[in-house]
C-alpha atoms as a PDB file:
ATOM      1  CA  UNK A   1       5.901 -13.760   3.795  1.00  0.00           C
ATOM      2  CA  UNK A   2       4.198 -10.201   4.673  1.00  0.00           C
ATOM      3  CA  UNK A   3       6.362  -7.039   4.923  1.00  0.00           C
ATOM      4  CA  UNK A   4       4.644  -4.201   6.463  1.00  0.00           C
ATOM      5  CA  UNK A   5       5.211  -0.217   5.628  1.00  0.00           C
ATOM      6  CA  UNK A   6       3.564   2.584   8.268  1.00  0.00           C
ATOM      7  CA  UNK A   7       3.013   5.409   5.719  1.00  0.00           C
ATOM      8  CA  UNK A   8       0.790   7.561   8.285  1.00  0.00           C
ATOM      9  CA  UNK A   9       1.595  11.119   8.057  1.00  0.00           C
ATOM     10  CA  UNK A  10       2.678  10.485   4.218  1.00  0.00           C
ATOM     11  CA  UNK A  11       1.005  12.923   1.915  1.00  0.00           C
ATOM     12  CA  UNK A  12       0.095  10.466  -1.872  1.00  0.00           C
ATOM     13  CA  UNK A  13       1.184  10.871  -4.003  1.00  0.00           C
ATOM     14  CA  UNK A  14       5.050  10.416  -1.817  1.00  0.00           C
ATOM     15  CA  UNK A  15       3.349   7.821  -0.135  1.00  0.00           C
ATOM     16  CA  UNK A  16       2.504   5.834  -3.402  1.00  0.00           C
ATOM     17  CA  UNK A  17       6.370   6.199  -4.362  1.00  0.00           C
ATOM     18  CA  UNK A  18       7.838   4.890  -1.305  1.00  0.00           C
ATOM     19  CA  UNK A  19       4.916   1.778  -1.695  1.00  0.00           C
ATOM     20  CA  UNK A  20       6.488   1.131  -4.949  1.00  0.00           C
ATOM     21  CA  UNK A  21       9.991   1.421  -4.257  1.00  0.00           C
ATOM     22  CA  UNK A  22       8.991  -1.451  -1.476  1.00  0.00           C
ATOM     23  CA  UNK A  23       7.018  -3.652  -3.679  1.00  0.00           C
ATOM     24  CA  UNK A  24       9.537  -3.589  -7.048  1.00  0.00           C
ATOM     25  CA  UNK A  25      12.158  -4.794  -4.323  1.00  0.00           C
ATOM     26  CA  UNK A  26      10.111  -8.011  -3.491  1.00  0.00           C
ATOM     27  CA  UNK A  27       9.704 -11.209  -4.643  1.00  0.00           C
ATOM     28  CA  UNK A  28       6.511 -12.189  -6.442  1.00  0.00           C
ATOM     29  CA  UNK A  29       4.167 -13.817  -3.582  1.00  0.00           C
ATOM     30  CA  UNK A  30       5.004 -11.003  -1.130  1.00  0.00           C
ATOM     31  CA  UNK A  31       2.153  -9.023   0.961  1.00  0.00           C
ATOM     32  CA  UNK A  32       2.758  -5.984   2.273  1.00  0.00           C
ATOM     33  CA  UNK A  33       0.727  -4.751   4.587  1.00  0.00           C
ATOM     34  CA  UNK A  34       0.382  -0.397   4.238  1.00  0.00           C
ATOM     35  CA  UNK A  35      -0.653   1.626   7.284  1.00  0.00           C
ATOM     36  CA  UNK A  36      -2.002   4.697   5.596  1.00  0.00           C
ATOM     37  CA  UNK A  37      -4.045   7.698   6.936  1.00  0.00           C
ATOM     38  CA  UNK A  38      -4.129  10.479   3.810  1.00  0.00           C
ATOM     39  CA  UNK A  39      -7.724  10.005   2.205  1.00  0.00           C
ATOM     40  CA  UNK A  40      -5.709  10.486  -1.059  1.00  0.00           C
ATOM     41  CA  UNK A  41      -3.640   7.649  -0.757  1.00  0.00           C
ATOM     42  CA  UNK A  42      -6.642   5.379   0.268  1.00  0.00           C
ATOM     43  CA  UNK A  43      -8.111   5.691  -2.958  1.00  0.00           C
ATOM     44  CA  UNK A  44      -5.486   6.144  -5.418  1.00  0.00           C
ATOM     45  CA  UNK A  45      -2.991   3.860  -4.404  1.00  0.00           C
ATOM     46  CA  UNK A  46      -5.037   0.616  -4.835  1.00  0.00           C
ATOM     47  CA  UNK A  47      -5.549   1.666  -8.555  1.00  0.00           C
ATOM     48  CA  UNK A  48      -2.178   2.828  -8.910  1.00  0.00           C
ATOM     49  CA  UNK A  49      -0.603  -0.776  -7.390  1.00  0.00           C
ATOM     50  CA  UNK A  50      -3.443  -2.911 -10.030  1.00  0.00           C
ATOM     51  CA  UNK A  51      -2.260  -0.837 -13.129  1.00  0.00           C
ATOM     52  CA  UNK A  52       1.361  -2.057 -12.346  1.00  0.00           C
ATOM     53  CA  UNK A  53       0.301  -5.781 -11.910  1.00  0.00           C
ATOM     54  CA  UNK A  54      -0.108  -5.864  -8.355  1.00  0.00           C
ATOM     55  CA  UNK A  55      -3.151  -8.000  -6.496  1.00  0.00           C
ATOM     56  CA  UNK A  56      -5.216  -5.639  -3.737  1.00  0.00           C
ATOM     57  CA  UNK A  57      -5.998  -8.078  -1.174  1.00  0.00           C
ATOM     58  CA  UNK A  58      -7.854  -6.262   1.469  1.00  0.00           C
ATOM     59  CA  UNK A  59      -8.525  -2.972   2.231  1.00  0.00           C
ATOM     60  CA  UNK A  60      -9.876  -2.346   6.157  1.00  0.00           C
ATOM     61  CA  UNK A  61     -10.524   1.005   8.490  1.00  0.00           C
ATOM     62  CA  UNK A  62      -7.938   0.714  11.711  1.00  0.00           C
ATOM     63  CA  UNK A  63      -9.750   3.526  13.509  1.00  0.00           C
ATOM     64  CA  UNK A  64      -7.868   6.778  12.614  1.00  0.00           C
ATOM     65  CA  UNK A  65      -5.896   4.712   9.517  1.00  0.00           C
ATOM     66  CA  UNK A  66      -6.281   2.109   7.032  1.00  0.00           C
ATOM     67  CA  UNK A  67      -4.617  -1.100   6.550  1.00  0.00           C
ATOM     68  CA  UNK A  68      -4.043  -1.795   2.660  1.00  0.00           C
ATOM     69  CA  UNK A  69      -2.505  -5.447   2.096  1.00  0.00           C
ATOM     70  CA  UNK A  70      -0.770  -5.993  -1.787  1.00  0.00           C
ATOM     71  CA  UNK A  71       0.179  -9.013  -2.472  1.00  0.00           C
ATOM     72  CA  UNK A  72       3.314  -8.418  -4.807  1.00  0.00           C
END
C-alpha cells in the first residue's frame, strides 16, 4: 500500500508535523510517498522519520521538488 502527501509550499519544520501525523495513523508496512520542495525539510525530515523508527526508502530530485518515500 503507498499513501502519498504533497507538502510543497510547507515550511519544516510544519511540514515534518503533518508527515508524522500521516505516518502514526498507518499501519506498519505503509509507504508514503512526500512531495517536498523546502531545502529544510529535505534534510531534516529523513533523520527526524529514522529517530522515530521509520525506514527511508528513497530519496529522488522531481525537478523543482523531491520525492521522499517512508516506509511506515
Amino acid at each position: 500500500m503507498r499513501e502519498q502527501l504533497d507538502l510543497r509550499g510547507v515550511k519544516c519544520p510544519l511540514s515534518w508535523a503533518k508527515a508524522r501525523v500521516r505516518l502514526d495513523a498507518l499501519p506498519r508496512g505503509t509507504e508514503v510517498e512526500l512531495r517536498l520542495d523546502d531545502p529544510q525539510a529535505v534534510r531534516d525530515i529523513p533523520r527526524a522519520a529514522e529517530a522515530c523508527g521509520h525506514h527511508v526508502v528513497e530519496l529522488t530530485r522531481d525537478g523543482a521538488a523531491w520525492r521522499l518515500t517512508i516506509e511506515v
